[in-house]
PDB file of N, CA and C in Angstrom:
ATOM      1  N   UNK A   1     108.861 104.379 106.534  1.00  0.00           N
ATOM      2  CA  UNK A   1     108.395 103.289 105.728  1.00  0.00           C
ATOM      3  C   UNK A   1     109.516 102.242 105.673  1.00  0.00           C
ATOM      4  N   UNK A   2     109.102 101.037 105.945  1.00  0.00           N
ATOM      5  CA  UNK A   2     110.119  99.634 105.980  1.00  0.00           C
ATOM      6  C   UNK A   2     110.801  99.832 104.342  1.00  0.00           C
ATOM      7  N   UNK A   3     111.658  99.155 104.357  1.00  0.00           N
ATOM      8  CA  UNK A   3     112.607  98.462 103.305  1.00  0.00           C
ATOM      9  C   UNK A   3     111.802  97.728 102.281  1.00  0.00           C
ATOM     10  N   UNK A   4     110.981  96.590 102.952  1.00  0.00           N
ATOM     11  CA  UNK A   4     110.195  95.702 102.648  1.00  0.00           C
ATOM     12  C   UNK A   4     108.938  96.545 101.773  1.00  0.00           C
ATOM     13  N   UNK A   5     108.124  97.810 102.317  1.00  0.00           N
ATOM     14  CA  UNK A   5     107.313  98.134 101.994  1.00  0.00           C
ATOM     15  C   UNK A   5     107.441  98.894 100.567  1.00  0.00           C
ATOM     16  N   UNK A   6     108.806  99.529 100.819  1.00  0.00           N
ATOM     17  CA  UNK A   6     109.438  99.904  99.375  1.00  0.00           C
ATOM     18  C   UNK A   6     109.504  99.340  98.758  1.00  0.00           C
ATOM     19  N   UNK A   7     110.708  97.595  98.844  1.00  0.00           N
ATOM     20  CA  UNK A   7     110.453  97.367  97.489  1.00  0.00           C
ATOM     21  C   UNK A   7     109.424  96.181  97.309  1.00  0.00           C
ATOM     22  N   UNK A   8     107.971  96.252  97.852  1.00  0.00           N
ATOM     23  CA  UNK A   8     107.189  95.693  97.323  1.00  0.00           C
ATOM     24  C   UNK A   8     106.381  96.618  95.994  1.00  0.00           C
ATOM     25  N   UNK A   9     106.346  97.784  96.885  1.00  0.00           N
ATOM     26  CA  UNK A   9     105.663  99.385  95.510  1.00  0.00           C
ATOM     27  C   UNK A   9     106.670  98.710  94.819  1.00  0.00           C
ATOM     28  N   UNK A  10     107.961  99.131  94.749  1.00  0.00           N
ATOM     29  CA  UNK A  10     109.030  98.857  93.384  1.00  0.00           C
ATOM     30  C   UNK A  10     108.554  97.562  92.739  1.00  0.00           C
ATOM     31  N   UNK A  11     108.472  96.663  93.179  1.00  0.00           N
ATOM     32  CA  UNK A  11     107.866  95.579  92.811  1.00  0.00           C
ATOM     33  C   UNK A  11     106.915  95.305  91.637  1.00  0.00           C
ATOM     34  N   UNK A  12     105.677  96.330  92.298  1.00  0.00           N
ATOM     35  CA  UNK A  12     104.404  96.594  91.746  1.00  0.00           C
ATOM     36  C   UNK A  12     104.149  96.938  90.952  1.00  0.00           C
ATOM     37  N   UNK A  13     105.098  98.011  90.964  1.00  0.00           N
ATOM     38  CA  UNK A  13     105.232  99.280  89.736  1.00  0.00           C
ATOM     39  C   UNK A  13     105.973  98.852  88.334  1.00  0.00           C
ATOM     40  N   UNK A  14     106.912  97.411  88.884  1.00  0.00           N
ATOM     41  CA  UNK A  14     107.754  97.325  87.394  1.00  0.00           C
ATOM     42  C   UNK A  14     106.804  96.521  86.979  1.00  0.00           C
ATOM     43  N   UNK A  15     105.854  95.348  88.063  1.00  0.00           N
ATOM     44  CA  UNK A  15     105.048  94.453  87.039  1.00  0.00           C
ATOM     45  C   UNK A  15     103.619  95.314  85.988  1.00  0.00           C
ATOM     46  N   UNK A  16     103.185  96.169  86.740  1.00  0.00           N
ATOM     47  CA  UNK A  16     102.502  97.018  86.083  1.00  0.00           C
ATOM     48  C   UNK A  16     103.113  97.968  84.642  1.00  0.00           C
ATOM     49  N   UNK A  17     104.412  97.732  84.924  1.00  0.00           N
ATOM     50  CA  UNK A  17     105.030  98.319  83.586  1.00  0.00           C
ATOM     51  C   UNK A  17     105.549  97.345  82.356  1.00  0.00           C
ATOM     52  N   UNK A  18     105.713  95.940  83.355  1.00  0.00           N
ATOM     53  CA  UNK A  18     105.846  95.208  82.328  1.00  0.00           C
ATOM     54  C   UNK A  18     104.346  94.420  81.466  1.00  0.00           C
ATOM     55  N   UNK A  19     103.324  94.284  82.634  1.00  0.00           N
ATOM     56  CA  UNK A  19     102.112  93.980  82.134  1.00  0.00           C
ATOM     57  C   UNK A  19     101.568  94.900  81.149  1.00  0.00           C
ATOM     58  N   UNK A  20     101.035  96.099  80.997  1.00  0.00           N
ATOM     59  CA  UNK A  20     100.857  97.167  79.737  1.00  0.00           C
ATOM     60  C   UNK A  20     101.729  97.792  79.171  1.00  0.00           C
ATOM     61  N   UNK A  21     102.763  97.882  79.481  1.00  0.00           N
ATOM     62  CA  UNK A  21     103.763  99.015  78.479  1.00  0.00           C
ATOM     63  C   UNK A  21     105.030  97.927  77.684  1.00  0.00           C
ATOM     64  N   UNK A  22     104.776  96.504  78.335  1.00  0.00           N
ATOM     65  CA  UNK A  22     105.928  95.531  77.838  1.00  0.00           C
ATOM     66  C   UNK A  22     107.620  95.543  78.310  1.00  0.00           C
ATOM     67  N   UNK A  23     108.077  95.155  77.615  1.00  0.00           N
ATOM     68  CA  UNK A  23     109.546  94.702  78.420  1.00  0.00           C
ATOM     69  C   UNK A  23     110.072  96.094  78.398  1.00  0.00           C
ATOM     70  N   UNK A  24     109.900  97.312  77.121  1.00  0.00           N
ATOM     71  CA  UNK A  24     110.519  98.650  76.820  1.00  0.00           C
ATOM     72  C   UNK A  24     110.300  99.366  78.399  1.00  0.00           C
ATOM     73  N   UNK A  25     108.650  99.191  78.414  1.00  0.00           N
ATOM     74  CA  UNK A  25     108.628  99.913  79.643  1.00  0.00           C
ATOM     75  C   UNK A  25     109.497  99.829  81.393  1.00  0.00           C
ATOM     76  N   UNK A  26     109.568  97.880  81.296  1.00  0.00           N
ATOM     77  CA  UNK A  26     109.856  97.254  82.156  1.00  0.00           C
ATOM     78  C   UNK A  26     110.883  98.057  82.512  1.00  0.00           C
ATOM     79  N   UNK A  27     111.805  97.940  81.865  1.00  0.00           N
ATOM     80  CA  UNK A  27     113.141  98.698  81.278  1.00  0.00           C
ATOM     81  C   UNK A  27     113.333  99.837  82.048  1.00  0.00           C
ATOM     82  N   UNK A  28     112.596 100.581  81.700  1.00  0.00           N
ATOM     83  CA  UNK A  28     112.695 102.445  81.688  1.00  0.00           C
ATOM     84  C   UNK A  28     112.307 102.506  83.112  1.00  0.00           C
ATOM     85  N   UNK A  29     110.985 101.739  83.666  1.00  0.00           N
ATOM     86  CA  UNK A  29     110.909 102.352  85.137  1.00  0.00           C
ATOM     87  C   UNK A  29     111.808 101.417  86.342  1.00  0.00           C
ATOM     88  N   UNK A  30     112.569 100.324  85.929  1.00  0.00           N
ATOM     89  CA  UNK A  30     113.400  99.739  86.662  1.00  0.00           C
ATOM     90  C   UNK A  30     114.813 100.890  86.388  1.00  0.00           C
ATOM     91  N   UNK A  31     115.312 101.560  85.314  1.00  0.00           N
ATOM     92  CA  UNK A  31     116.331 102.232  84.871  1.00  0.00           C
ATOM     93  C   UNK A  31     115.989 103.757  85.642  1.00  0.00           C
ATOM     94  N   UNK A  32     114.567 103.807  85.379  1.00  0.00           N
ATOM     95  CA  UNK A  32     114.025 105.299  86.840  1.00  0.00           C
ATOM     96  C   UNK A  32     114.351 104.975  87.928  1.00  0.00           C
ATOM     97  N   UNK A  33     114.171 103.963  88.325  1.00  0.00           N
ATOM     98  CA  UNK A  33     114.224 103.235  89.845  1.00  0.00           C
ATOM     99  C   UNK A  33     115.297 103.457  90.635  1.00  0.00           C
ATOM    100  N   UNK A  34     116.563 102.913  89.308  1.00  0.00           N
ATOM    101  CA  UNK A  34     117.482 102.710  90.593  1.00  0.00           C
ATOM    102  C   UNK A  34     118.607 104.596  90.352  1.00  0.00           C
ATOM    103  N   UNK A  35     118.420 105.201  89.443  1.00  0.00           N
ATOM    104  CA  UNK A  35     118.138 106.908  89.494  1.00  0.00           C
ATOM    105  C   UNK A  35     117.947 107.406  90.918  1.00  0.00           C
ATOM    106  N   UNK A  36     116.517 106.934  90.704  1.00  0.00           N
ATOM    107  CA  UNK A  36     116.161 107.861  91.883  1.00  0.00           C
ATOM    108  C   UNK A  36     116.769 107.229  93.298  1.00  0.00           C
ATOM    109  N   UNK A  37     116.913 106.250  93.300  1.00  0.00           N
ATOM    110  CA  UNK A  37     117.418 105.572  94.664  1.00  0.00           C
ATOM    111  C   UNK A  37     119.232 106.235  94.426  1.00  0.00           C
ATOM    112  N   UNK A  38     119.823 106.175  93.668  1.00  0.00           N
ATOM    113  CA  UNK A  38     121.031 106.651  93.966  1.00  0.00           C
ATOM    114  C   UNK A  38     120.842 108.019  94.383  1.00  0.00           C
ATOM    115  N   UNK A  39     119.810 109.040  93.650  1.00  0.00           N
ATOM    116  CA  UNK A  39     119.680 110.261  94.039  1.00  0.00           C
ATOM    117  C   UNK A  39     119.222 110.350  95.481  1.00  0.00           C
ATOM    118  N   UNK A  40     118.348 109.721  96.146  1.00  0.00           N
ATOM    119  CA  UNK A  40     117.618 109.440  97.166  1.00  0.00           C
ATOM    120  C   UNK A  40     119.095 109.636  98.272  1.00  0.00           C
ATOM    121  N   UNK A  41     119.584 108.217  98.180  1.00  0.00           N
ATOM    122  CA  UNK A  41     121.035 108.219  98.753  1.00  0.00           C
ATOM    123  C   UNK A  41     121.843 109.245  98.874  1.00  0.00           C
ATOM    124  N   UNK A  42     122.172 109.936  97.844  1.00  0.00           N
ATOM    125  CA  UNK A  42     122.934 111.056  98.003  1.00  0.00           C
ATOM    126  C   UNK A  42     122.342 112.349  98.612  1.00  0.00           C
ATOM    127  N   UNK A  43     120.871 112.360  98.657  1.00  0.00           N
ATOM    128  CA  UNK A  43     120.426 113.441  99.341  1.00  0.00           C
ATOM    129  C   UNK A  43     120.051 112.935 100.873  1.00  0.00           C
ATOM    130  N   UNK A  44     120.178 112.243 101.232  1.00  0.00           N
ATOM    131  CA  UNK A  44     120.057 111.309 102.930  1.00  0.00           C
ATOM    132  C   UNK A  44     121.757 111.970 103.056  1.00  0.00           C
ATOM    133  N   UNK A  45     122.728 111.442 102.477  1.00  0.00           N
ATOM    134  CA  UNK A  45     124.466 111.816 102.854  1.00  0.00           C
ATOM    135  C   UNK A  45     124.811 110.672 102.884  1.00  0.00           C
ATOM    136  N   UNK A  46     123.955 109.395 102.801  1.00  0.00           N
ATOM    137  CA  UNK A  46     124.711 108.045 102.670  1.00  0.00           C
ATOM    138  C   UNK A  46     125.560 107.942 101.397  1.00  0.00           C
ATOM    139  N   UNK A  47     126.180 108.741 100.661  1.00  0.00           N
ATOM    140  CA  UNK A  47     126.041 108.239  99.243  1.00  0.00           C
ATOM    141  C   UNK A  47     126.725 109.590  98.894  1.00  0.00           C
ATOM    142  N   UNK A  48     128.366 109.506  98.849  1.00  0.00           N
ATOM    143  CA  UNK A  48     128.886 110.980  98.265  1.00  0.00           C
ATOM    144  C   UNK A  48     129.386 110.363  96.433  1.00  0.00           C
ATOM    145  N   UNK A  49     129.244 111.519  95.954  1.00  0.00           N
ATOM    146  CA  UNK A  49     129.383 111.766  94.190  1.00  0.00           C
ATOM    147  C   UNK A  49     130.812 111.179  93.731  1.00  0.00           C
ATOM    148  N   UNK A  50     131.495 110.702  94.832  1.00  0.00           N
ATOM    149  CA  UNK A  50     132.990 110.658  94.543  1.00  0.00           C
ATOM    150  C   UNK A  50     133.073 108.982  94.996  1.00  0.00           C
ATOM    151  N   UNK A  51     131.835 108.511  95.447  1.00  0.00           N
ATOM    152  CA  UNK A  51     132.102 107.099  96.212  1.00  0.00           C
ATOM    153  C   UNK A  51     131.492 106.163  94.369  1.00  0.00           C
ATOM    154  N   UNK A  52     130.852 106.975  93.466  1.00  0.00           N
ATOM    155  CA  UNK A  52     130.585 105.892  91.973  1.00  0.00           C
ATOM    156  C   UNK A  52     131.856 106.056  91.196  1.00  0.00           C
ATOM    157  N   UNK A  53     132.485 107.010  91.724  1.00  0.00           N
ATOM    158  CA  UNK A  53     133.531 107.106  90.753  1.00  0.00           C
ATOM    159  C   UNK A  53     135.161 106.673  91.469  1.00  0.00           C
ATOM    160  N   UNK A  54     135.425 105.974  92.282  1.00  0.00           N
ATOM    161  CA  UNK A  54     136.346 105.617  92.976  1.00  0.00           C
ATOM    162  C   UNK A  54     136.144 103.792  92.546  1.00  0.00           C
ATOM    163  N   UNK A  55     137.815 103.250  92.708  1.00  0.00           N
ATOM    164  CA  UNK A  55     137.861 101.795  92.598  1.00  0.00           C
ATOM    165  C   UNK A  55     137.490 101.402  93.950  1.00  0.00           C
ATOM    166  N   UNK A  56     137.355 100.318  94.161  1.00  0.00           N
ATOM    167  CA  UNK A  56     137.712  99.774  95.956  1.00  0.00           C
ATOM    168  C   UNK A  56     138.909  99.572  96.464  1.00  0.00           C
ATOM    169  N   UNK A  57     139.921  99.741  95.991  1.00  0.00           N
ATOM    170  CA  UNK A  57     141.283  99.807  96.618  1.00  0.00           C
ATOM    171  C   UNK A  57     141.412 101.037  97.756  1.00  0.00           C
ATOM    172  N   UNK A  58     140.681 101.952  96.114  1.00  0.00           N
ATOM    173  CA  UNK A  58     140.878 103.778  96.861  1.00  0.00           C
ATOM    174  C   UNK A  58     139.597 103.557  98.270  1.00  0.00           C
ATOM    175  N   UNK A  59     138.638 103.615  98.029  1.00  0.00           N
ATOM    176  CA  UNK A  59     137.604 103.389  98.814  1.00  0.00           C
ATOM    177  C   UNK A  59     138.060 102.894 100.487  1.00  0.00           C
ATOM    178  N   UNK A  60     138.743 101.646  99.996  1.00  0.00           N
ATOM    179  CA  UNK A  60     139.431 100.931 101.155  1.00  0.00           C
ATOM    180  C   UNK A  60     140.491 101.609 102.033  1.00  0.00           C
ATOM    181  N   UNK A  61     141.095 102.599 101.332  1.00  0.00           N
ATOM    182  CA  UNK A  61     142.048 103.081 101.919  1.00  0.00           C
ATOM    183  C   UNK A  61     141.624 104.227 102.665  1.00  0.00           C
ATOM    184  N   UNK A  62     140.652 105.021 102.185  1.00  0.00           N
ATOM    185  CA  UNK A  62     140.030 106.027 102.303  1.00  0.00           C
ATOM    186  C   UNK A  62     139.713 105.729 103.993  1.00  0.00           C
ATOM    187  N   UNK A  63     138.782 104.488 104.151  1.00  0.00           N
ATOM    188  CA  UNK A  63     138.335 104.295 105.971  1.00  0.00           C
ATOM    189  C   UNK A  63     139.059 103.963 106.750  1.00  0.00           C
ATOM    190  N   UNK A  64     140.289 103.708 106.197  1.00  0.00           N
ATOM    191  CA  UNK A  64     141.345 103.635 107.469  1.00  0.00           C
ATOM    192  C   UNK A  64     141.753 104.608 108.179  1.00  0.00           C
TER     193      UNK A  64
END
């Protein structure tokens, strides 16, 4: 599935949350959203547990 096709659903899904459930909801499934996309990431291997908790200095030094 494209990039594009994702975040049009993402799209869809927050206006549908902001249209009946209001801004609270808006909130909560944009705050699910990007959850599951970090989880998503880390279970692909793009995305290790130690790369949210590092500055970019360390980061930087790390790919050399």
């Amino acid at each position: 599935m494209s990039m594009a096709v994702v975040g049009m659903i993402a799209g869809m899904a927050l206006g549908f949350a902001g249209y009946f459930g209001g801004f609270g909801a808006f909130l909560l499934v944009a705050a699910l959203g990007a959850i599951g996309f970090v989880v998503g990431r880390f279970l692909e291997g793009d995305l290790e547990i130690g790369d949210l908790f590092r500055t970019r200095d360390e980061r930087r030094d790390r790919r050399r």
